[in-house]
Protein backbone atom coordinates (compact mmCIF):
# COMPACT_ATOMS: atom_id res chain seq x y z
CA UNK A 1 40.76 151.60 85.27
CA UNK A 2 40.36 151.36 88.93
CA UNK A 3 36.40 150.79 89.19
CA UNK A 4 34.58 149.11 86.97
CA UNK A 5 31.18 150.96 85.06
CA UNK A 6 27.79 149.01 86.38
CA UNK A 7 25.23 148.33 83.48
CA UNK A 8 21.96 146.38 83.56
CA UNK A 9 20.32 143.94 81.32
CA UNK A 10 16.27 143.32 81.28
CA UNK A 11 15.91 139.77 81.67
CA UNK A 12 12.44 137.82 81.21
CA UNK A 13 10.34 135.99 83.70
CA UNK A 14 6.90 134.86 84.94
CA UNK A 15 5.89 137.54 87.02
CA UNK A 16 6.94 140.38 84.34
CA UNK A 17 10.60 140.90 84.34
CA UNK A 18 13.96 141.69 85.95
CA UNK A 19 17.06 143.42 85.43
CA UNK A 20 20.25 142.44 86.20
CA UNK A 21 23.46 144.14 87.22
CA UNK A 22 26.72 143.75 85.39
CA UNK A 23 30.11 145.17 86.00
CA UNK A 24 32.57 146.03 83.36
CA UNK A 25 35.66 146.40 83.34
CA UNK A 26 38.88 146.78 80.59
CA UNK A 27 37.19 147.92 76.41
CA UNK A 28 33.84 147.93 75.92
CA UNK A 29 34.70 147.90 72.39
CA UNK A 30 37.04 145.22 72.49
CA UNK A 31 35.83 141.61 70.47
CA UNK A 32 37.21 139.77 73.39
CA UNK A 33 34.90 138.85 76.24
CA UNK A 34 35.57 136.97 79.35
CA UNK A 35 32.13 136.69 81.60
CA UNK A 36 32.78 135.91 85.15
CA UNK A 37 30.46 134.72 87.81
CA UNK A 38 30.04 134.38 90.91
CA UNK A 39 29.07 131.54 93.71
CA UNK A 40 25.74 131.45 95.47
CA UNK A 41 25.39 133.72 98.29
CA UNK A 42 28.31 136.40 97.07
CA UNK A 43 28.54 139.19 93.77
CA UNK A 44 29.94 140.13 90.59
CA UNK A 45 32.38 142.45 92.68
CA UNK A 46 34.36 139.06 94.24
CA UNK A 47 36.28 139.81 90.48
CA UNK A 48 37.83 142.48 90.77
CA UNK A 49 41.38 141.21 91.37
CA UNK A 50 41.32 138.71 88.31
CA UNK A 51 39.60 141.47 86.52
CA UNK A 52 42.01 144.31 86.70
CA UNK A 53 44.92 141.04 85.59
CA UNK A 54 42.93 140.32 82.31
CA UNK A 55 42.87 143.86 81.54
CA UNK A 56 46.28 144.16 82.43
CA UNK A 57 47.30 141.35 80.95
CA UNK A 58 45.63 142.17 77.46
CA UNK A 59 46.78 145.34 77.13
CA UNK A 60 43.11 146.77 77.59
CA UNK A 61 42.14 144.76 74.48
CA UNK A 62 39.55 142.75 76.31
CA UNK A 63 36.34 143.08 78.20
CA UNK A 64 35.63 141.88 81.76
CA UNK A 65 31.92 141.60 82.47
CA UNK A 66 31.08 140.57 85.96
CA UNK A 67 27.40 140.00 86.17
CA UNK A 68 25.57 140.43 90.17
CA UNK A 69 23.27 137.40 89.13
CA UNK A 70 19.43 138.18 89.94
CA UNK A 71 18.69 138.48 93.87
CA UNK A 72 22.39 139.47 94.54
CA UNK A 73 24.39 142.64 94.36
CA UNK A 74 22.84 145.62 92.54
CA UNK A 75 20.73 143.13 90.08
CA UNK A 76 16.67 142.65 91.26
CA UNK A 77 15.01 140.00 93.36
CA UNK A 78 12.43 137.67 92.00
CA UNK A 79 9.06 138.65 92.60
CA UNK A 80 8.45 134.44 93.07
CA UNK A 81 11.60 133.05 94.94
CA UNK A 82 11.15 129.34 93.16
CA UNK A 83 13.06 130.93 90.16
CA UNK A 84 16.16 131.12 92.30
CA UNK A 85 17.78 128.45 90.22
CA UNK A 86 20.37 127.46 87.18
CA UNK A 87 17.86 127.43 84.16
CA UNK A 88 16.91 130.95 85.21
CA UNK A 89 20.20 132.24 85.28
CA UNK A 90 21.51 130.67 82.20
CA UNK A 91 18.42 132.50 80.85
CA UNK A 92 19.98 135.40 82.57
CA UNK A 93 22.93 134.86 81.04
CA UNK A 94 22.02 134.23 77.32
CA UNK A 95 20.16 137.65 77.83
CA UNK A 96 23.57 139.73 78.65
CA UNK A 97 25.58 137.68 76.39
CA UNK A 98 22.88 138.51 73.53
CA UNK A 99 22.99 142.48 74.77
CA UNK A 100 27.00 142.28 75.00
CA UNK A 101 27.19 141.44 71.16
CA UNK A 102 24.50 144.15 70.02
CA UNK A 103 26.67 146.52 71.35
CA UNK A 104 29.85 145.10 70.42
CA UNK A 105 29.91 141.70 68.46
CA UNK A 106 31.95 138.98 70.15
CA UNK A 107 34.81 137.07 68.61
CA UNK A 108 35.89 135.51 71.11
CA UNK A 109 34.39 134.11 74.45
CA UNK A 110 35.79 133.32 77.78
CA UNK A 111 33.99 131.85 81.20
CA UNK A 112 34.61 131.59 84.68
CA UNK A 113 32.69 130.64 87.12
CA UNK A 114 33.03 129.96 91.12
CA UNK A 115 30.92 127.64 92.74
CA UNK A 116 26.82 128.41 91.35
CA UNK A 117 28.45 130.46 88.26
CA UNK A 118 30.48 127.22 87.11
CA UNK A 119 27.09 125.51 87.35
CA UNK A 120 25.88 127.91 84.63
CA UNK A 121 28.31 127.85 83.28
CA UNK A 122 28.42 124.31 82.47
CA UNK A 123 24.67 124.36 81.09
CA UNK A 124 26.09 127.69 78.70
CA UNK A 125 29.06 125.36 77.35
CA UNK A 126 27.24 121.84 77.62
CA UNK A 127 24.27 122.27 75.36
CA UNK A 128 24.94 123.12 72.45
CA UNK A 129 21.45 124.11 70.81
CA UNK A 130 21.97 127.38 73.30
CA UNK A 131 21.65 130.72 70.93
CA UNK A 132 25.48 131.99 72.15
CA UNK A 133 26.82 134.39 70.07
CA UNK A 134 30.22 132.56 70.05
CA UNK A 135 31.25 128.98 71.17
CA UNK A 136 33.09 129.32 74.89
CA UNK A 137 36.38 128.81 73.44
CA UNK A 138 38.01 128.65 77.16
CA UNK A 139 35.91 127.57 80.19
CA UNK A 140 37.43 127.63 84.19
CA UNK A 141 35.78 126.01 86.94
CA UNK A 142 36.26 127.08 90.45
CA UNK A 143 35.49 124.56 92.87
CA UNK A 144 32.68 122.71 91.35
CA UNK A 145 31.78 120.31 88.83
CA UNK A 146 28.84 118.10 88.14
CA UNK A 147 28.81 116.21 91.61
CA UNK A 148 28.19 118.21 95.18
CA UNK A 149 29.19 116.52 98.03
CA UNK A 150 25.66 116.44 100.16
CA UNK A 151 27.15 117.45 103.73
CA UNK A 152 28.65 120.56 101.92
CA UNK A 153 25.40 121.48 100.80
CA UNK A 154 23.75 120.60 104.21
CA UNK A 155 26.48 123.04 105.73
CA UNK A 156 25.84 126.10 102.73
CA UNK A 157 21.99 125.70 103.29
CA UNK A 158 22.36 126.18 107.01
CA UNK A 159 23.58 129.51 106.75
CA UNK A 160 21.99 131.19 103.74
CA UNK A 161 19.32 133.07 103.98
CA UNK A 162 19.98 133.65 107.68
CA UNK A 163 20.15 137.19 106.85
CA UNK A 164 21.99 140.01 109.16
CA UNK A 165 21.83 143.09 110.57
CA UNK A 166 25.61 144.58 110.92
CA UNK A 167 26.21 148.34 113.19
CA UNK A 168 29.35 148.54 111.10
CA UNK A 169 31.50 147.49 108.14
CA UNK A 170 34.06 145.94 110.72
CA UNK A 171 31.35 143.91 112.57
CA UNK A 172 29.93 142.96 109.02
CA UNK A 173 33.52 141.62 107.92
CA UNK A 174 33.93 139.56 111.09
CA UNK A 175 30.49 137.94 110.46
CA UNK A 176 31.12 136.86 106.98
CA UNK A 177 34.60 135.16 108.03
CA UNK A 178 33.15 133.76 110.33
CA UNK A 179 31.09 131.71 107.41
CA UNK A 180 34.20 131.67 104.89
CA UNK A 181 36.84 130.79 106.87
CA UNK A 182 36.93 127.77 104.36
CA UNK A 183 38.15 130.73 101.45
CA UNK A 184 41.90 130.16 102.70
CA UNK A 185 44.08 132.61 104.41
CA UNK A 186 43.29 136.39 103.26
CA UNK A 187 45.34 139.55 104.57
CA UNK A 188 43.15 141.99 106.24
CA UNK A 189 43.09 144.63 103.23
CA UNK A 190 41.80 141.66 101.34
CA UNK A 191 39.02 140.34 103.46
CA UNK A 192 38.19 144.25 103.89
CA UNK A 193 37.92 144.76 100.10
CA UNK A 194 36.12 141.16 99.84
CA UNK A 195 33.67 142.36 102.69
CA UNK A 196 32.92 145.70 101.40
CA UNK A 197 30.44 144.33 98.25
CA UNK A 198 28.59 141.98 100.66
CA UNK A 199 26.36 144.20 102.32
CA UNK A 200 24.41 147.27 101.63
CA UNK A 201 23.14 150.22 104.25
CA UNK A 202 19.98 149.39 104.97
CA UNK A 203 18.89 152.92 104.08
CA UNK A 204 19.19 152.02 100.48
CA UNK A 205 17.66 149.01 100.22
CA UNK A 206 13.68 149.76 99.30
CA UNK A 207 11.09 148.67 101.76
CA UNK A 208 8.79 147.95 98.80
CA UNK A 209 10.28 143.71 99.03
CA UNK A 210 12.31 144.75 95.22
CA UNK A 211 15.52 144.46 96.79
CA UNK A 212 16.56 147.24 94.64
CA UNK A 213 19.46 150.15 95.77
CA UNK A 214 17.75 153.28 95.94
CA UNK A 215 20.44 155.23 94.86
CA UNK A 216 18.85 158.28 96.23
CA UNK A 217 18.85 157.42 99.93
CA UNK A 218 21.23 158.60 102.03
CA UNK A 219 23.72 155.90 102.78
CA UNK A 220 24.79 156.71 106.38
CA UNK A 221 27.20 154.61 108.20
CA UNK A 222 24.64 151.73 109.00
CA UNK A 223 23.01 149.56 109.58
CA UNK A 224 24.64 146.97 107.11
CA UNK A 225 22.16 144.40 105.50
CA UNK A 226 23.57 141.41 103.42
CA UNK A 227 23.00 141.95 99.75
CA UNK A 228 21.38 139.39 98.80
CA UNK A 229 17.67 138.51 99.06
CA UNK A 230 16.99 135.62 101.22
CA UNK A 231 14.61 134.09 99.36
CA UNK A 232 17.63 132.36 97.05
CA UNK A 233 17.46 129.90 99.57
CA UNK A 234 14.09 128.52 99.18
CA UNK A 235 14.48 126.10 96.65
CA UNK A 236 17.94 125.11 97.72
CA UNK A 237 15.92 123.93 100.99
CA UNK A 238 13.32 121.60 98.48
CA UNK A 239 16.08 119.83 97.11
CA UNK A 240 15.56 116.16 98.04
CA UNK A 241 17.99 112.99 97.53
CA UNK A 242 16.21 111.88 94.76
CA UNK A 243 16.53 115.41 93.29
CA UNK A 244 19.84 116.04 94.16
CA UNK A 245 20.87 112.69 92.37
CA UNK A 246 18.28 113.76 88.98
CA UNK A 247 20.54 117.21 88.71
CA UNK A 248 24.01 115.19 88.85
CA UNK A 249 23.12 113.15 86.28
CA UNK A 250 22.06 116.00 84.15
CA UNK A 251 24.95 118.06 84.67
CA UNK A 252 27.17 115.33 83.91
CA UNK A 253 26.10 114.98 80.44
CA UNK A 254 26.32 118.46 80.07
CA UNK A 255 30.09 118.58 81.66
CA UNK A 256 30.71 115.40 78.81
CA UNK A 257 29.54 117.47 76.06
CA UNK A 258 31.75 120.49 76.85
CA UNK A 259 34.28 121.01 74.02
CA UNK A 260 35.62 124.14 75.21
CA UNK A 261 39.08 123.96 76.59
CA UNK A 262 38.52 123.42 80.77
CA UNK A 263 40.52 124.71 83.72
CA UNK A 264 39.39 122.97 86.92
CA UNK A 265 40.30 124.97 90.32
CA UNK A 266 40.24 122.95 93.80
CA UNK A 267 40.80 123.96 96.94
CA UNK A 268 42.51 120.98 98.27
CA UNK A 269 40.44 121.18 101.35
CA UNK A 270 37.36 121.77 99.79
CA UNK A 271 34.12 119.86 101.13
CA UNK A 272 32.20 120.45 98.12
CA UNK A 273 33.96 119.04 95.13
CA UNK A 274 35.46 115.66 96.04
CA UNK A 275 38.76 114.53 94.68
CA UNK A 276 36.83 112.03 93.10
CA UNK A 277 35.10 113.91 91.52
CA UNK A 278 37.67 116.27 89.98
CA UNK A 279 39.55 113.29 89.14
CA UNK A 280 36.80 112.18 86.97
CA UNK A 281 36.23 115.27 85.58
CA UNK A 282 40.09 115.58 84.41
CA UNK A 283 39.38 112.17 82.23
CA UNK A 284 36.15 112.34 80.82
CA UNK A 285 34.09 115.44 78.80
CA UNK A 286 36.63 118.06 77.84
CA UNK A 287 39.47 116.59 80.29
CA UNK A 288 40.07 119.39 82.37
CA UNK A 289 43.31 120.76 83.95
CA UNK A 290 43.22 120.68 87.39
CA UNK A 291 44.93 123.08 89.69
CA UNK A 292 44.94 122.58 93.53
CA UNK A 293 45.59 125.15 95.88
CA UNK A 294 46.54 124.22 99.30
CA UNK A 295 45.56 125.42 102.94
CA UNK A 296 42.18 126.25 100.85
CA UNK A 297 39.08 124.69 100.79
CA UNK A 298 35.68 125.86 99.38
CA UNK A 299 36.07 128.06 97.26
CA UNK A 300 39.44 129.66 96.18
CA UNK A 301 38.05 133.80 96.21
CA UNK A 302 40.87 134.80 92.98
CA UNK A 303 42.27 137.84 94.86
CA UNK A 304 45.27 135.87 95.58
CA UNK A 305 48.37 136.11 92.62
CA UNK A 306 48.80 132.78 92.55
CA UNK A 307 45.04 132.39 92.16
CA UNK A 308 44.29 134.84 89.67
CA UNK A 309 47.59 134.46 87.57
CA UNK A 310 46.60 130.52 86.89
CA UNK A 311 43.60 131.64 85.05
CA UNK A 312 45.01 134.66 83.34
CA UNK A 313 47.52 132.31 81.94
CA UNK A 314 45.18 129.92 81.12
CA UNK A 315 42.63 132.45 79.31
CA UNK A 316 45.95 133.94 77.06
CA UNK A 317 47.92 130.75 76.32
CA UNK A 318 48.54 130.15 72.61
């Protein structure tokens, strides 16, 4: 399989509903699930590498969903932009996860998340009173754990929701690395295929405020809109010390009560989780693993072998 199949799941909110996106890739009959999701301002598509490995790697036996979490990608944008935050997407989440094993009922369960999806996916593996329809049995963590470092955020909230306006896929490309040039070195082909998700022709995007693709309108060659609704960044801009500090303690005693077995990624040169902080997190909760990858900082992007192999081994160890 070269492209993955998109699917949606209805999810539930206050002002009557979304639906989000998911891409699958490898069985969808297979027992085996690994979910994968993405940071803040990118898409389910930024899996695609690691994807096609697990598959790969499994002999087909295993299936790859890559969820566009709501306001991103293909999925729906919140009619009220204050539900751009983790409880709704571990909401989100618990609604695919409960569609995933109507259709096919999961024996085992797998999780990776970058950056916001390791975030959920520490509330999906922390608390245990959660309705999953299996225990994570493996968990990996890419670039983040339960303490942010406050300039990072300061830097990601400067730029998000900025929005942009792009006359072609090259000049969209050479925007966005201009904003991810912490991601690490990336061949051109790479940063071509990594560019490609991020934006949409502005032809398809409906002027009703949705967000959703028409799939009818005629794509053309541009103008290029980022894919994401700005909105998400509304109540990253409320967060307050006091808040900020609230949230780290939370998500610190849901990283303790983690029993799944943890990989933790780093960039080395990442702003946004400290060494401190990964050091902690490799001695207390479930005692993660920690892998570093230099000349990278925030966040490692898994289209790299060396990036994607260390979690495929991980994932099929004994």
């Amino acid at each position: 399989m070269t492209e993955p199949t998109l699917h949606f799941t209805p999810c539930e909110d206050a002002a009557g509903g979304h639906r989000m996106a998911w891409w699958q890739w490898g069985d969808a009959t297979a027992s085996r699930v690994v979910v994968c999701v993405h940071g803040l301002t990118r898409q389910g598509r930024d899996f695609d590498e690691l994807a096609k490995a697990l598959v790969v790697h499994a002999g087909g036996s295993v299936r790859v969903v890559c969820p566009d979490v709501v306001g991103r990608g293909q999925s729906d944008w919140l009619r009220d932009p204050a539900g751009y935050q983790i409880p709704v997407y571990a909401a989100d989440m618990l609604a695919l996860l409960a569609q995933l094993h109507r259709e096919q009922p999961i024996a085992t369960l797998d999780y990776v998340g970058t950056s916001m999806g390791g975030l959920i996916g520490m509330v999906l593996a922390g608390n245990r009173e959660l309705p999953l329809p299996a225990p994570i049995r493996r968990l990996v963590l890419n670039d983040v754990g339960p303490a942010l470092d406050p300039d990072a955020l300061r830097r990601i909230g400067a730029y998000v929701g900025q929005g942009g306006r792009y006359a072609s896929m090259a000049d969209a490309a050479a925007a966005l690395w201009s904003l991810s040039a912490t991601f690490g070195p990336h061949t051109s082909a790479q940063w071509a295929e990594l560019s490609r998700h991020m934006v949409a022709p502005s032809a398809q995007r409906n002027a009703d405020g949705s967000g959703k693709v028409d799939a009818d309108a005629a794509p053309g060659d541009g103008p290029f809109v980022l894919h994401y609704d700005p909105a998400i960044a509304v109540p990253l801009r409320a967060f307050t010390p006091e808040s900020t500090a609230q949230a780290e303690t939370v998500m610190w005693a849901l990283y303790d009560a983690i029993t799944a077995q943890t990989l933790l990624l780093r960039g080395a040169q990442s702003d946004l989780l400290r060494p401190a902080t990964a050091a902690a997190m490799t001695q207390r909760g479930p005692r993660a693993t920690l892998v570093e990858f230099e000349g990278v900082g925030h966040a490692p992007t898994l289209v790299v072998p060396d990036q994607y192999g260390a979690i495929t081994s991980f994932l099929f160890s004994p």
